[in-house]
PDB file of N, CA and C in Angstrom:
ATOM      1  N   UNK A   1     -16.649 -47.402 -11.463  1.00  0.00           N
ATOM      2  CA  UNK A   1     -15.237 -47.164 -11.220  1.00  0.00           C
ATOM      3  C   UNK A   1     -14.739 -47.973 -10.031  1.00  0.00           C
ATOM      4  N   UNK A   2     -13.314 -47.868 -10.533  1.00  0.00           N
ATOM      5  CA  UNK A   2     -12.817 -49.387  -9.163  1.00  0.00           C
ATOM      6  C   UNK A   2     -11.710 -48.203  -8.309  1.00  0.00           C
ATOM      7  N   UNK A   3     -12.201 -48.346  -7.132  1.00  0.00           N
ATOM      8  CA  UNK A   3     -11.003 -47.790  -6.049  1.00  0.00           C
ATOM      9  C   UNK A   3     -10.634 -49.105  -5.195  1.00  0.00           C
ATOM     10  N   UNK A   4      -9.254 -48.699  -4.958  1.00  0.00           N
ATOM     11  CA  UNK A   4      -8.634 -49.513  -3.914  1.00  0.00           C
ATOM     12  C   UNK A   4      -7.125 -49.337  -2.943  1.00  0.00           C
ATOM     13  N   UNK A   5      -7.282 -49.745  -1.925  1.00  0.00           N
ATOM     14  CA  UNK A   5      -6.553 -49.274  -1.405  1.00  0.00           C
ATOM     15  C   UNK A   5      -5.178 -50.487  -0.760  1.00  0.00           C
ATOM     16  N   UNK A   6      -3.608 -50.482  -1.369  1.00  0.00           N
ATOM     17  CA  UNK A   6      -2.698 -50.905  -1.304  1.00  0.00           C
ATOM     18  C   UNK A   6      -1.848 -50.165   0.096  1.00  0.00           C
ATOM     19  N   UNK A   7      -1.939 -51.480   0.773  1.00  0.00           N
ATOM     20  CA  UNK A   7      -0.950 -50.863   2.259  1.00  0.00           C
ATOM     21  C   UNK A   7       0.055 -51.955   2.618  1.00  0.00           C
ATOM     22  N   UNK A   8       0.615 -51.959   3.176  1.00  0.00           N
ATOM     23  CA  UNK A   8       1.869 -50.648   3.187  1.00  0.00           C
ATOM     24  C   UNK A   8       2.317 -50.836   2.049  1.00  0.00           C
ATOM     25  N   UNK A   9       2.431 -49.020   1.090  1.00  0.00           N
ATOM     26  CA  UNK A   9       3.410 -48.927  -0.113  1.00  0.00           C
ATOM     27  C   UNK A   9       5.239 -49.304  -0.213  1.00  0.00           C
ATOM     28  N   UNK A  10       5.233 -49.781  -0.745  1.00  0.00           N
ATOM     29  CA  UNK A  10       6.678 -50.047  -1.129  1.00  0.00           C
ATOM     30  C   UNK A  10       7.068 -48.731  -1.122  1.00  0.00           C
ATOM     31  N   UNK A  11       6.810 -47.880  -1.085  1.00  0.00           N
ATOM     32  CA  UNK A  11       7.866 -46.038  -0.757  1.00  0.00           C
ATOM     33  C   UNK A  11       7.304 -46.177  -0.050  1.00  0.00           C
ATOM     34  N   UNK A  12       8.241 -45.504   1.299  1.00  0.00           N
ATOM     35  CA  UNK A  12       8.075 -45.041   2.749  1.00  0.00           C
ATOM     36  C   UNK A  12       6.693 -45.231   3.468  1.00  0.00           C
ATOM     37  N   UNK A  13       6.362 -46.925   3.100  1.00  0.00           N
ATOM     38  CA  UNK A  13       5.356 -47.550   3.905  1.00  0.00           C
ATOM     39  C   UNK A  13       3.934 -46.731   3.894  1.00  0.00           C
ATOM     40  N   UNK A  14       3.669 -46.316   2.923  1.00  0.00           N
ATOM     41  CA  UNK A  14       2.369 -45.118   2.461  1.00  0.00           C
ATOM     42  C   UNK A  14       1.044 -45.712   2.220  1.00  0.00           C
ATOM     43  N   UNK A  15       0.120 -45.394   2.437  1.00  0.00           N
ATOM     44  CA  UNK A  15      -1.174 -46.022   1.795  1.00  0.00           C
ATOM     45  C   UNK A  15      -1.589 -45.419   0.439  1.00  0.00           C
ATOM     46  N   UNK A  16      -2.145 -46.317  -0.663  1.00  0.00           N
ATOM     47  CA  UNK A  16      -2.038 -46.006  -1.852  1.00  0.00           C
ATOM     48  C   UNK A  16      -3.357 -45.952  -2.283  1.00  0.00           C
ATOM     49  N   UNK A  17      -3.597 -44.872  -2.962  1.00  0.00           N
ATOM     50  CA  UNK A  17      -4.916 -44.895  -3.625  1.00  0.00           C
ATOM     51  C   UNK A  17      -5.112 -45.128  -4.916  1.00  0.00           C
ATOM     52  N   UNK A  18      -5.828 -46.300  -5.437  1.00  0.00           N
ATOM     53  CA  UNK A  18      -6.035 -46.321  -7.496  1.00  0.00           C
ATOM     54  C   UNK A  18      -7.171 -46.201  -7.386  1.00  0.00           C
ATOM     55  N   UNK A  19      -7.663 -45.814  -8.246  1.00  0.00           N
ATOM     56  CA  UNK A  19      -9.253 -45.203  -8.891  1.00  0.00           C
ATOM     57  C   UNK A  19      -8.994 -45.289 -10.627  1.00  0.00           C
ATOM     58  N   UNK A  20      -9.838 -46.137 -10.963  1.00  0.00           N
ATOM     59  CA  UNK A  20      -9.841 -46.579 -12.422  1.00  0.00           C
ATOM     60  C   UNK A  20     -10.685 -45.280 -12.938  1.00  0.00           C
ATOM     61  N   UNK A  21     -11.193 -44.005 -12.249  1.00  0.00           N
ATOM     62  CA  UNK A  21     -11.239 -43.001 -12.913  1.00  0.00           C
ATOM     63  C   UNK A  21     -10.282 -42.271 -13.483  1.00  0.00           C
ATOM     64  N   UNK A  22      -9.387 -42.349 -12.053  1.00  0.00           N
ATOM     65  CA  UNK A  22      -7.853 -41.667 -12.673  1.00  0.00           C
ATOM     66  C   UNK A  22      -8.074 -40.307 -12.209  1.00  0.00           C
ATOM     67  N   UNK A  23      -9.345 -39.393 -11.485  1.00  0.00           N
ATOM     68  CA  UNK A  23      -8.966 -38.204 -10.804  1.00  0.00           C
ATOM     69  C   UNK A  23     -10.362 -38.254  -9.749  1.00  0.00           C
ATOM     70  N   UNK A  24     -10.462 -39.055  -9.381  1.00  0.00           N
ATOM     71  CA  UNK A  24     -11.155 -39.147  -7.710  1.00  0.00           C
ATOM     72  C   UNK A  24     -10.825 -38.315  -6.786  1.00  0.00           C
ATOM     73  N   UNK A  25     -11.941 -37.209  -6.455  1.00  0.00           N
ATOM     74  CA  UNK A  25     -11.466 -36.644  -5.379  1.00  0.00           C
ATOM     75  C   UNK A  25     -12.433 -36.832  -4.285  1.00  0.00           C
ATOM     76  N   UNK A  26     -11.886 -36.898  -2.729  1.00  0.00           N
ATOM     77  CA  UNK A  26     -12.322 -36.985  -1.600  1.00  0.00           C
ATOM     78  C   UNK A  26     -13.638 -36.446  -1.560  1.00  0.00           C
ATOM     79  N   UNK A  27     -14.227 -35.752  -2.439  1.00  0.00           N
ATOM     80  CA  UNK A  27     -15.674 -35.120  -2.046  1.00  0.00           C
ATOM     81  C   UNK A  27     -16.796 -36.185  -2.694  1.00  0.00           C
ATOM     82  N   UNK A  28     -16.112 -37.294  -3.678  1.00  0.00           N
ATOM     83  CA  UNK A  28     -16.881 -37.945  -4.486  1.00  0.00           C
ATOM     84  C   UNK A  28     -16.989 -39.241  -3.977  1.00  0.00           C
ATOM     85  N   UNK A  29     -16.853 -39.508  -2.187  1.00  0.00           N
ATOM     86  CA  UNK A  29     -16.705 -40.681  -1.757  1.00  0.00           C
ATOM     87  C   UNK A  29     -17.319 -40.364  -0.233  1.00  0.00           C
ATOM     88  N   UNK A  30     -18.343 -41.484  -0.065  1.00  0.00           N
ATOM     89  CA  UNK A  30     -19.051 -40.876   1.102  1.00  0.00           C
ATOM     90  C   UNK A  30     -18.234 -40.971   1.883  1.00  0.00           C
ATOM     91  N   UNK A  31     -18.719 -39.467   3.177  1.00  0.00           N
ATOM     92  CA  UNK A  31     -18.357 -39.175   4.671  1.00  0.00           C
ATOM     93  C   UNK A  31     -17.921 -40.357   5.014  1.00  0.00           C
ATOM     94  N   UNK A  32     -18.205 -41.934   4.918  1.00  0.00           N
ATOM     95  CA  UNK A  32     -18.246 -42.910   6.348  1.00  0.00           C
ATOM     96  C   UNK A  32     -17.698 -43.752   5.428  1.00  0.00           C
ATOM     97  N   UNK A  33     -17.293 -43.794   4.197  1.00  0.00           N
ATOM     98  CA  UNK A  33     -16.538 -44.792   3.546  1.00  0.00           C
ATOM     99  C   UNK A  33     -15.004 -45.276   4.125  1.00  0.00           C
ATOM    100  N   UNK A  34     -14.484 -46.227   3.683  1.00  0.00           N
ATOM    101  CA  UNK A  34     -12.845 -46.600   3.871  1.00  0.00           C
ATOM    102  C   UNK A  34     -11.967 -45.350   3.250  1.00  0.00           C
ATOM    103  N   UNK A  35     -12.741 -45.020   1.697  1.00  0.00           N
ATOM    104  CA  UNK A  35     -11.703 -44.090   1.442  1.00  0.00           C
ATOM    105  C   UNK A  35     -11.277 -42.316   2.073  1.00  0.00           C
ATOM    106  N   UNK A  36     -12.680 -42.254   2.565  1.00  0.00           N
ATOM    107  CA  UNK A  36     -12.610 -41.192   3.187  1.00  0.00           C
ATOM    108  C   UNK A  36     -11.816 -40.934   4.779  1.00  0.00           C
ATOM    109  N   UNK A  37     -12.408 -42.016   5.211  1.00  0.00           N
ATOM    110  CA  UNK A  37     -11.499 -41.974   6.380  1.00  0.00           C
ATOM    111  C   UNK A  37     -10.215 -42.493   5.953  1.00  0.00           C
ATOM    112  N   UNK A  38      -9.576 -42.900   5.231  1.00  0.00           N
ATOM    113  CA  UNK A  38      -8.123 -42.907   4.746  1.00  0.00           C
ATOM    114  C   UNK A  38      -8.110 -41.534   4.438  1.00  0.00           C
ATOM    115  N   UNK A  39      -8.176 -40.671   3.807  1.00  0.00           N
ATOM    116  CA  UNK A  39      -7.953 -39.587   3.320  1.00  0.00           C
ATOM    117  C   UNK A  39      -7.779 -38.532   4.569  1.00  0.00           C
ATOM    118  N   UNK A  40      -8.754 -38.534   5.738  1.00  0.00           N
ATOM    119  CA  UNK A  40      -8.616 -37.929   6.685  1.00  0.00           C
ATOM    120  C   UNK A  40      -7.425 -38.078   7.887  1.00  0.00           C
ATOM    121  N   UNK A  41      -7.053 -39.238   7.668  1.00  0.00           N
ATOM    122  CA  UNK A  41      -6.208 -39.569   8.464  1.00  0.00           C
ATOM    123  C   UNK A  41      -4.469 -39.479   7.426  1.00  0.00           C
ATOM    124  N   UNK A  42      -4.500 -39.537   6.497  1.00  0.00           N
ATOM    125  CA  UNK A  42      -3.282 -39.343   5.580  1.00  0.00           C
ATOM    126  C   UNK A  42      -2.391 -38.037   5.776  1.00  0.00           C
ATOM    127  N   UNK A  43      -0.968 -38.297   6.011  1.00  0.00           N
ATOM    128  CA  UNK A  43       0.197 -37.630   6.361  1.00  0.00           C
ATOM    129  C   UNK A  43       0.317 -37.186   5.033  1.00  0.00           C
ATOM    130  N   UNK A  44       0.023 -37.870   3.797  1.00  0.00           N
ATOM    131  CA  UNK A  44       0.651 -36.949   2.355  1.00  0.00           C
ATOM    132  C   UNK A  44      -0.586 -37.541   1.712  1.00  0.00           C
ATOM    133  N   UNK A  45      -0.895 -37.221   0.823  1.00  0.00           N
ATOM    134  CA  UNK A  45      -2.016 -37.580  -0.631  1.00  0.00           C
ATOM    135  C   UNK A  45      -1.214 -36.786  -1.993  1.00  0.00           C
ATOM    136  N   UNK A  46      -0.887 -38.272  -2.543  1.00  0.00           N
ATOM    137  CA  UNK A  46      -0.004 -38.075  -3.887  1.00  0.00           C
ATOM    138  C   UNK A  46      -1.603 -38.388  -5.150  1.00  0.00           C
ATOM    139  N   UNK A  47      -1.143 -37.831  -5.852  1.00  0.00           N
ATOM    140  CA  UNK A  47      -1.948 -37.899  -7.370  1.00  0.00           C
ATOM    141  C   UNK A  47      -0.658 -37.754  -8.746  1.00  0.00           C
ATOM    142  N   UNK A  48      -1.123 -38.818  -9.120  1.00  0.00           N
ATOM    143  CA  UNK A  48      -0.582 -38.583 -10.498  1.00  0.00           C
ATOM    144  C   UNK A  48      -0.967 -38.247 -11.865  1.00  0.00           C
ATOM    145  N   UNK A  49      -0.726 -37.146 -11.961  1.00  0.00           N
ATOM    146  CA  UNK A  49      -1.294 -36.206 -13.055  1.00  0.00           C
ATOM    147  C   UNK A  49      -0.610 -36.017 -14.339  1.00  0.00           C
ATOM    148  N   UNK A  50       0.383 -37.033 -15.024  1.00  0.00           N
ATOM    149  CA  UNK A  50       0.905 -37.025 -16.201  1.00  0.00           C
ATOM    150  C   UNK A  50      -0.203 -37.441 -16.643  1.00  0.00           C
ATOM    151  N   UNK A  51       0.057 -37.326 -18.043  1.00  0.00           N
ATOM    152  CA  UNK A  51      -1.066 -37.102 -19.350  1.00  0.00           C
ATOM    153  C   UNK A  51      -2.636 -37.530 -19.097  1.00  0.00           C
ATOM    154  N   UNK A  52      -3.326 -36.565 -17.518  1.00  0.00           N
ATOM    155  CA  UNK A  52      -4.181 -36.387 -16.766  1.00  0.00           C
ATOM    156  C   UNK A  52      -4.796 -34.964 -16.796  1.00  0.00           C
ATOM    157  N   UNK A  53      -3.957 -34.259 -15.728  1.00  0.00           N
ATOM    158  CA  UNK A  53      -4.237 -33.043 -16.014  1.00  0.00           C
ATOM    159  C   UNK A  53      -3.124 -32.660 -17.014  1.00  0.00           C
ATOM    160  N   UNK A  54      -1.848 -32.685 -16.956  1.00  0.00           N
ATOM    161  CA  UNK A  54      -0.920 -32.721 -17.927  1.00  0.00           C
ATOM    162  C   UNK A  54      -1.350 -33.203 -19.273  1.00  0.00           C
ATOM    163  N   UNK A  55      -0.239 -32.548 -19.895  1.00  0.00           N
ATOM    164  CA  UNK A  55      -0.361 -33.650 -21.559  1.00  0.00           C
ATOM    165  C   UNK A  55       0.512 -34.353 -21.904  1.00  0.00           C
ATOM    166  N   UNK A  56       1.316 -34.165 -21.054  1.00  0.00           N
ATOM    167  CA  UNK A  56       3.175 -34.917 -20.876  1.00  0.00           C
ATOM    168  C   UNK A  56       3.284 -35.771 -19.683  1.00  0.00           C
ATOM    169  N   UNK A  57       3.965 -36.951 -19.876  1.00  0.00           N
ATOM    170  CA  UNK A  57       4.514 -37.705 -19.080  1.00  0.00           C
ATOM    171  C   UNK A  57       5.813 -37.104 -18.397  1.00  0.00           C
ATOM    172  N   UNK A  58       5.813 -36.375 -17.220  1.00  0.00           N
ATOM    173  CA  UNK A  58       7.037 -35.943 -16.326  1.00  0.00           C
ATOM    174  C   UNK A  58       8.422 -36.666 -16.737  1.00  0.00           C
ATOM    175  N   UNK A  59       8.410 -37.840 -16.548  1.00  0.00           N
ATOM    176  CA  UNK A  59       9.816 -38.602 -16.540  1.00  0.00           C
ATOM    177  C   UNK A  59      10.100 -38.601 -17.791  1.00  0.00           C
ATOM    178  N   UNK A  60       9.262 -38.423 -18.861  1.00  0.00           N
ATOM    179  CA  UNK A  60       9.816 -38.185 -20.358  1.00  0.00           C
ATOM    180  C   UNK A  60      10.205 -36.649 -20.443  1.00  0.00           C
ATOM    181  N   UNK A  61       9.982 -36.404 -19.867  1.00  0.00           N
ATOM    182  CA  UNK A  61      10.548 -34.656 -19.740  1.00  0.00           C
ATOM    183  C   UNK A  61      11.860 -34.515 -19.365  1.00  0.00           C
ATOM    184  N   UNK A  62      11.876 -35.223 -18.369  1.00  0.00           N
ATOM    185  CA  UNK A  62      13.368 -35.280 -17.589  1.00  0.00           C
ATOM    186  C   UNK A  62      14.512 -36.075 -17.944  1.00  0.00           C
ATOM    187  N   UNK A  63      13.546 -37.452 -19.571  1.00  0.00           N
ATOM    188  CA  UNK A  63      14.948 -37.393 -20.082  1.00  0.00           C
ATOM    189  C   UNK A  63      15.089 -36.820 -21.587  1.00  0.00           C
ATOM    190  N   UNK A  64      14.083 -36.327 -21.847  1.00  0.00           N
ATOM    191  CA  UNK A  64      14.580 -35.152 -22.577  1.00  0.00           C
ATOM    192  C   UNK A  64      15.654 -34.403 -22.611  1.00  0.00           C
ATOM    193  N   UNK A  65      15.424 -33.932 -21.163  1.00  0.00           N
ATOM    194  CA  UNK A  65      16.722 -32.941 -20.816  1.00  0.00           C
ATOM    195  C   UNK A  65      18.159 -34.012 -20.697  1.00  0.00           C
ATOM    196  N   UNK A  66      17.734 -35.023 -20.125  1.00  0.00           N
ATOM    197  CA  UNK A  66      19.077 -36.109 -20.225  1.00  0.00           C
ATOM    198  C   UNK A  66      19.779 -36.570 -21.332  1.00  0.00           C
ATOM    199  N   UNK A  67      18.549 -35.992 -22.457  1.00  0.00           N
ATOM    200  CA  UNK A  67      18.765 -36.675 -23.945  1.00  0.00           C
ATOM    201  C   UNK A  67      18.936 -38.057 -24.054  1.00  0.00           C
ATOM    202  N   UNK A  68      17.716 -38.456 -23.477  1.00  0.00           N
ATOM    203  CA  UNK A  68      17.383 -40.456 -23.505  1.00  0.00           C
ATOM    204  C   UNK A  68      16.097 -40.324 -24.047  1.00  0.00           C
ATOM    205  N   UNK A  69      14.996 -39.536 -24.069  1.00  0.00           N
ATOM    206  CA  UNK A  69      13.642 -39.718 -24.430  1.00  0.00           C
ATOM    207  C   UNK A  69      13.431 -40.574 -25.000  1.00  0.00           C
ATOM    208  N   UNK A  70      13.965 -41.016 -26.148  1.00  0.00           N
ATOM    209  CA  UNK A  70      13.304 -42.013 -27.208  1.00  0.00           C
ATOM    210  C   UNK A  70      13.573 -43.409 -26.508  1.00  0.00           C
ATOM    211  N   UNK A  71      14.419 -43.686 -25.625  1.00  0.00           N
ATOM    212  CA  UNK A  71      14.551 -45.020 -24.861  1.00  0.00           C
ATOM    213  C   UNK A  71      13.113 -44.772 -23.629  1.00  0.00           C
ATOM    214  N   UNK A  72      13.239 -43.855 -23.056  1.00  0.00           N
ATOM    215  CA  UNK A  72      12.076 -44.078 -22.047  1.00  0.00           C
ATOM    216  C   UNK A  72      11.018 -43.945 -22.310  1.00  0.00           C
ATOM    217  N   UNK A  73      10.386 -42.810 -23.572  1.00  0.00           N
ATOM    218  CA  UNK A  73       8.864 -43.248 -24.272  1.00  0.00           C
ATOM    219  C   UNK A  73       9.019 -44.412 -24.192  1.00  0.00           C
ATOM    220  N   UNK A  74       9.862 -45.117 -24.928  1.00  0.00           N
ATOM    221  CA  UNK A  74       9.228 -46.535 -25.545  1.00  0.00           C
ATOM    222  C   UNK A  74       9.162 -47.567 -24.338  1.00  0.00           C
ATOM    223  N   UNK A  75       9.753 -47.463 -23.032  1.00  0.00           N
ATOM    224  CA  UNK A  75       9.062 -47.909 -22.010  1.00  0.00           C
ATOM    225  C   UNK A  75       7.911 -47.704 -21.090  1.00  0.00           C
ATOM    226  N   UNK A  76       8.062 -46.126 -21.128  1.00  0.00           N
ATOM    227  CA  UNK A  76       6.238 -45.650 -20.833  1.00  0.00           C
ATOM    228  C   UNK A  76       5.330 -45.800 -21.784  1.00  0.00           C
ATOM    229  N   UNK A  77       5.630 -46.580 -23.169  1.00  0.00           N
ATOM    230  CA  UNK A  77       4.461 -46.390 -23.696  1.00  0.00           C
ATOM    231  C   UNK A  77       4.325 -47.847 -23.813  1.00  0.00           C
ATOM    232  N   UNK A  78       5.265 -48.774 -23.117  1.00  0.00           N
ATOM    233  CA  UNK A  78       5.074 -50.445 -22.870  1.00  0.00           C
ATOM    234  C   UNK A  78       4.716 -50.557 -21.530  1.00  0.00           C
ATOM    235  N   UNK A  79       4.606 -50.111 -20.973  1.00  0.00           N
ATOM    236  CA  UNK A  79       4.647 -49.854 -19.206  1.00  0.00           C
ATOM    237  C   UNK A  79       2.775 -49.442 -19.448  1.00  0.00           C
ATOM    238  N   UNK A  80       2.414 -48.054 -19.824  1.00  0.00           N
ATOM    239  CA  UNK A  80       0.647 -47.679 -20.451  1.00  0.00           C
ATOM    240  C   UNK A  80       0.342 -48.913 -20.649  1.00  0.00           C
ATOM    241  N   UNK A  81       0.659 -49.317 -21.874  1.00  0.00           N
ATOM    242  CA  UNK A  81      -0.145 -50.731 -22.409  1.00  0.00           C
ATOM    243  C   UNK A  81      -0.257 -52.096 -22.132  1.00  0.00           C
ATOM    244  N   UNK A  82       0.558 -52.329 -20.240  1.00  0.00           N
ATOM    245  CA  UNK A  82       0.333 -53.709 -19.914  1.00  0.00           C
ATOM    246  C   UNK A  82       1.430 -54.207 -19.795  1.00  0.00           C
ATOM    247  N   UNK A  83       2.591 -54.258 -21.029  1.00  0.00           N
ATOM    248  CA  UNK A  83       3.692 -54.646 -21.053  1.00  0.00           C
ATOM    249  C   UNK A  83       4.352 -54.898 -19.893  1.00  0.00           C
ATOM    250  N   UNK A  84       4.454 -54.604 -19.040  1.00  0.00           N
ATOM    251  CA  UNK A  84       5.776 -54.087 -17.302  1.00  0.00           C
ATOM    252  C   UNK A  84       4.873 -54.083 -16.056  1.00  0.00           C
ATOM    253  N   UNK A  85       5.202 -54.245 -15.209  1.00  0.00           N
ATOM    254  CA  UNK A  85       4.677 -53.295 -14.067  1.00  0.00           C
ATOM    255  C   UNK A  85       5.127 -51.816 -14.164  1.00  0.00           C
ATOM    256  N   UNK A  86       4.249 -51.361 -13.732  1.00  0.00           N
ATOM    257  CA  UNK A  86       4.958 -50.150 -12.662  1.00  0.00           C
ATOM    258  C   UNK A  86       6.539 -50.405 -12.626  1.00  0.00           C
ATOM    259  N   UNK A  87       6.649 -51.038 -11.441  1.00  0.00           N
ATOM    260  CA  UNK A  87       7.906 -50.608 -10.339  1.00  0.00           C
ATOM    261  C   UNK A  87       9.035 -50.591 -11.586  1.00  0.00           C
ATOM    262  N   UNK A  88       8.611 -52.300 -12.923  1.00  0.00           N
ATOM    263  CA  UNK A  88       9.690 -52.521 -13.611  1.00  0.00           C
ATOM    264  C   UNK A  88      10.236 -51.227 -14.591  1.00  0.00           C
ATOM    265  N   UNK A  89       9.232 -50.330 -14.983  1.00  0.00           N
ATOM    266  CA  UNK A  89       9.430 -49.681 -15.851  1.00  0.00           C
ATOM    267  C   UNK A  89       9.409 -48.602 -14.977  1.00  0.00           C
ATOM    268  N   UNK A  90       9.587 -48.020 -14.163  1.00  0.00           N
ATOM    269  CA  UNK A  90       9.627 -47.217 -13.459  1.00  0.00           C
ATOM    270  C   UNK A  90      11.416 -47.345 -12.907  1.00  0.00           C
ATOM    271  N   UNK A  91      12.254 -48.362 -12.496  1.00  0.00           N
ATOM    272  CA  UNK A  91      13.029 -49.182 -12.485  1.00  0.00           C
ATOM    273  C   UNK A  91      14.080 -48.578 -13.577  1.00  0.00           C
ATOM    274  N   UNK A  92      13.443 -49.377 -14.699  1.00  0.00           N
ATOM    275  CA  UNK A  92      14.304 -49.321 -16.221  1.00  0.00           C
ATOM    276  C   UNK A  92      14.949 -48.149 -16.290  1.00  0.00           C
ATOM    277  N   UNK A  93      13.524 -46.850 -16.733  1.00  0.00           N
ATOM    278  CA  UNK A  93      13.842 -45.696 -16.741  1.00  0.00           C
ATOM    279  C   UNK A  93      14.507 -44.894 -16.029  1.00  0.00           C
ATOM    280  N   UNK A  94      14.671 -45.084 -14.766  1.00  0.00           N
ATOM    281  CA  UNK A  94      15.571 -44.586 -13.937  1.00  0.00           C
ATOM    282  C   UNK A  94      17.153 -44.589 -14.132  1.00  0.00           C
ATOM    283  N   UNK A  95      17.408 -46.225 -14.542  1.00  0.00           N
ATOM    284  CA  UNK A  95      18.377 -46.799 -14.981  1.00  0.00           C
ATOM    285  C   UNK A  95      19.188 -46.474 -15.904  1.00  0.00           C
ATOM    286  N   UNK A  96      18.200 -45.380 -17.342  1.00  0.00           N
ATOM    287  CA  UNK A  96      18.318 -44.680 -17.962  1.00  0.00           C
ATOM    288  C   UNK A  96      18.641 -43.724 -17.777  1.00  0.00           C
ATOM    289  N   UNK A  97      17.525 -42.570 -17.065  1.00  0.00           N
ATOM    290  CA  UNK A  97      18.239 -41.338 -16.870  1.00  0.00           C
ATOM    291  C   UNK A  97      19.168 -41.516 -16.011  1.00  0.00           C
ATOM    292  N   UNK A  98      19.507 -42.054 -14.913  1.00  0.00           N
ATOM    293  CA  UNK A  98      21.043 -42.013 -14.083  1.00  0.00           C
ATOM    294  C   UNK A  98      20.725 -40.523 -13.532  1.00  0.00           C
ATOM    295  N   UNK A  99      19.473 -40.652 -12.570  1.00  0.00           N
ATOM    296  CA  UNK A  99      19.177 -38.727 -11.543  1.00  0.00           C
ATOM    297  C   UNK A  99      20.050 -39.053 -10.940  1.00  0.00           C
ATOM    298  N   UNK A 100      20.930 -37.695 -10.328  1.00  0.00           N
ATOM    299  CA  UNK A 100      21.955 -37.305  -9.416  1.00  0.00           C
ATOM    300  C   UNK A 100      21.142 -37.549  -7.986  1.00  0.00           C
ATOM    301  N   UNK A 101      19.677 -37.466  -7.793  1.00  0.00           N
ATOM    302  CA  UNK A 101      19.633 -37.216  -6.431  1.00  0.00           C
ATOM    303  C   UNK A 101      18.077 -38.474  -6.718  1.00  0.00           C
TER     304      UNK A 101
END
């Protein structure tokens, strides 16, 4: 498995954790490693848990309720497969639902 660590995040200058496991937790990385001492020293630790621990993708939920779903699956499910970055399809969809806050 590949971990790595992206600094400074493009949101509020954060350090970022990927793990090509997809649910790495701090106990599965030695005491004296980089990732551990990142972890100890971290102000927030985000995980993303759509269709992880979930079985649903969050932001397809939310435009469900917006009544856009079928436009933003079909970018999370081009965004999954390589198609986009992140940020772009992350971006798009936003663009879509139009959140108030």
């Amino acid at each position: 498995p590949t971990t790595s660590w992206r600094s400074p995040s493009p949101l509020r200058g954060g350090v970022g954790l990927q793990s090509s496991m997809g649910t790495a937790a701090a106990g599965e990385f030695p005491r004296d490693s980089a990732v551990a001492q990142k972890l100890r020293v971290a102000h927030c630790v985000c995980f993303d848990v759509d269709s992880t621990l979930l079985t649903v993708e969050g932001i397809d939920e939310l435009a469900d309720l917006a009544g856009v779903k079928d436009d933003v699956e079909k970018l999370t499910s081009a965004a999954m497969d390589g198609g986009m970055t992140f940020h772009t399809s992350l971006r798009k969809r936003l663009e879509i639902i139009k959140p108030s806050r």
